[in-house]
N, C-alpha and C. Protein backbone atom coordinates (compact mmCIF):
# COMPACT_ATOMS: atom_id res chain seq x y z
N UNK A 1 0.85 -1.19 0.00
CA UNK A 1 0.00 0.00 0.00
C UNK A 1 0.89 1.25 0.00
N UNK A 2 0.57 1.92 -0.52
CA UNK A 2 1.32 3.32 -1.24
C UNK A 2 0.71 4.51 0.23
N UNK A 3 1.44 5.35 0.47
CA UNK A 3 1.34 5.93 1.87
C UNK A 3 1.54 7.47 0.85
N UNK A 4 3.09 7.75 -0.12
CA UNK A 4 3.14 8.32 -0.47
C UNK A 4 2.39 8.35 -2.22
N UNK A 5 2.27 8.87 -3.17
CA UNK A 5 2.22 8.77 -4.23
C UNK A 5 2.74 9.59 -5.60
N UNK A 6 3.03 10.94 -5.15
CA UNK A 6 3.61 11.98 -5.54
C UNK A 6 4.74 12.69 -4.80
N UNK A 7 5.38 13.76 -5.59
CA UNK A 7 6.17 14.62 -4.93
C UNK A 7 5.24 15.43 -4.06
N UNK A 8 3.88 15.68 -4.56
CA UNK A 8 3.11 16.83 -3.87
C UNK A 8 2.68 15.95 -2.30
N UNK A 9 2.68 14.36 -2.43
CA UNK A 9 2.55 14.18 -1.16
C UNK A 9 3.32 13.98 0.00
N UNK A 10 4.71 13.58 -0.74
CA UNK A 10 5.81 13.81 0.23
C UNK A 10 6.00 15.50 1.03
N UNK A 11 5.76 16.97 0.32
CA UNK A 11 5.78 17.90 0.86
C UNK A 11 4.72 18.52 1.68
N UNK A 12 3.85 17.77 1.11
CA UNK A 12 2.38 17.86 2.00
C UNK A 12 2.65 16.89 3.52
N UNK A 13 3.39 15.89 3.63
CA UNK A 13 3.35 15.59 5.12
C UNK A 13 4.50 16.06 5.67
N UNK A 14 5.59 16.53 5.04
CA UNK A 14 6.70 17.42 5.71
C UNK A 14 6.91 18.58 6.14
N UNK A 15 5.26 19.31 5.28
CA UNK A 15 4.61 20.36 5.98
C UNK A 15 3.86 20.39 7.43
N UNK A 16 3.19 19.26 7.38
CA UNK A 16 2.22 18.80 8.37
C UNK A 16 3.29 18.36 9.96
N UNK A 17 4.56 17.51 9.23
CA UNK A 17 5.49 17.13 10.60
C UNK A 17 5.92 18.24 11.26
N UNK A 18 6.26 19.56 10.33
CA UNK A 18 7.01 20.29 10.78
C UNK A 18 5.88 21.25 11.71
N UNK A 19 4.84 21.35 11.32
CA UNK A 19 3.74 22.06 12.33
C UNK A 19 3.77 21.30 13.37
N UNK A 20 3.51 20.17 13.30
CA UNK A 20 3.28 18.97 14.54
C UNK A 20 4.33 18.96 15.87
N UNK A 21 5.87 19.51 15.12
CA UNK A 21 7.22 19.72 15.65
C UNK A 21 6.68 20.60 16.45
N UNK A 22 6.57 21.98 15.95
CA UNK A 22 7.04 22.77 16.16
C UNK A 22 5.66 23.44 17.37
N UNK A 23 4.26 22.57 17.31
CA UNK A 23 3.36 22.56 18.01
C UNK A 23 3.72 22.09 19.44
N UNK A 24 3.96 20.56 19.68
CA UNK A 24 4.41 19.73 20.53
C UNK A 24 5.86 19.65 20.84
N UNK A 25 6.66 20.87 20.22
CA UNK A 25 8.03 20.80 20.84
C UNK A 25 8.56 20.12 21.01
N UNK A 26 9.32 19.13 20.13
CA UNK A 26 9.61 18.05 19.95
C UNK A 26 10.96 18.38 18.46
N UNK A 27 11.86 17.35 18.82
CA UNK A 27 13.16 17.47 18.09
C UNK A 27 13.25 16.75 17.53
N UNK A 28 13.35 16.92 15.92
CA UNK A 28 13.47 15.89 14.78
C UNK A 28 14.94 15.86 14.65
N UNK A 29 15.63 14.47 14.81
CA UNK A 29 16.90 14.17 14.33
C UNK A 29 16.93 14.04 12.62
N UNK A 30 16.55 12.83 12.51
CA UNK A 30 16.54 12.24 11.34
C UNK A 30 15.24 11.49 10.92
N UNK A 31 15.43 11.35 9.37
CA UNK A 31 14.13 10.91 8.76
C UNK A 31 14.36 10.25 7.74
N UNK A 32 13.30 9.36 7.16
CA UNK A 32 12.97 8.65 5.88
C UNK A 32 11.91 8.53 5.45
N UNK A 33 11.88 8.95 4.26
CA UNK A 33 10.47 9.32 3.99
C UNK A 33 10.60 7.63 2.28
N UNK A 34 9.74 6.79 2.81
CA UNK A 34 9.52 5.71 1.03
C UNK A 34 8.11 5.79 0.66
N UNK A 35 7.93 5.17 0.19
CA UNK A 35 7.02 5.31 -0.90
C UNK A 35 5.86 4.39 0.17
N UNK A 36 6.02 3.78 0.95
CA UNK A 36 5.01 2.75 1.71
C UNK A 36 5.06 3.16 2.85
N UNK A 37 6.21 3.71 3.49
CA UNK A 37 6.31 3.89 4.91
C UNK A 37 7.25 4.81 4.82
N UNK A 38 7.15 5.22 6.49
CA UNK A 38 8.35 6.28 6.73
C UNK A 38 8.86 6.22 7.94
N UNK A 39 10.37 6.78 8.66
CA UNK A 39 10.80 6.39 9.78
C UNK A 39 11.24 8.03 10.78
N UNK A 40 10.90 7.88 11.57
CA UNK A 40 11.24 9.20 12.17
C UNK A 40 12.05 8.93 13.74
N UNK A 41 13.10 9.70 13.86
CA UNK A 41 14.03 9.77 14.99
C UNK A 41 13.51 11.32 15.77
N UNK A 42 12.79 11.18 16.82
CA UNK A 42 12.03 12.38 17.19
C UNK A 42 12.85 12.09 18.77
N UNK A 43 12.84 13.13 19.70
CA UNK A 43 12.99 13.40 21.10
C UNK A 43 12.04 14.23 21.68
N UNK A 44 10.88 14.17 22.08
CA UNK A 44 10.04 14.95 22.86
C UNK A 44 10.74 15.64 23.96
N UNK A 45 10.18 17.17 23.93
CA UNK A 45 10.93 18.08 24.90
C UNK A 45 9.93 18.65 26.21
N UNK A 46 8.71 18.26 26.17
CA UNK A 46 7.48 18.51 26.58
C UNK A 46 6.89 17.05 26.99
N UNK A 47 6.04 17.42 28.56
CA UNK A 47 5.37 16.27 28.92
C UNK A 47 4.16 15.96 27.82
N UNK A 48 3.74 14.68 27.58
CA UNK A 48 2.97 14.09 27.17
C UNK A 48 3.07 14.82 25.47
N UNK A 49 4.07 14.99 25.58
CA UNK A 49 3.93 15.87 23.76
C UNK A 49 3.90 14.81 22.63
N UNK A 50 5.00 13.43 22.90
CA UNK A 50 4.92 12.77 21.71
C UNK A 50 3.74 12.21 21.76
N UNK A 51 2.68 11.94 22.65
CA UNK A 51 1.39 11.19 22.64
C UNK A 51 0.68 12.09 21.65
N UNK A 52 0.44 13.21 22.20
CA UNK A 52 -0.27 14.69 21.14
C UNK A 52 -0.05 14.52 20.39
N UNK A 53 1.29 14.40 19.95
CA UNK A 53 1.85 14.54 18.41
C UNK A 53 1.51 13.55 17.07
N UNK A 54 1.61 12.28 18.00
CA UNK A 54 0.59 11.27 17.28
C UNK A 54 -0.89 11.08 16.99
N UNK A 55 -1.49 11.63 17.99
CA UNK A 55 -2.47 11.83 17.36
C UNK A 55 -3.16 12.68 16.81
């Protein structure tokens, strides 16, 4: 199953992470973005923020 499908959807959720970041205060190391899935190295800086952030 295809998660991504375009270039327009890869920048459309790297828009969305970076609000999510920058909402819940939270530190993006590193990332991978494929075509089915994606992997994220995050550090929450805030109580209960990575829970928020997920959902």
């Amino acid at each position: 199953m295809q998660v991504f499908d375009d270039e327009d959807d890869y920048e459309y959720f790297l828009t969305l992470l970076k609000i999510g970041l920058e909402k819940e205060n939270i530190e993006l190391y590193v990332y991978c973005l494929m075509s089915n899935h994606f992997h994220l190295l995050m550090v929450p800086r805030g109580e209960n923020s990575l829970s928020k952030f997920m959902q």
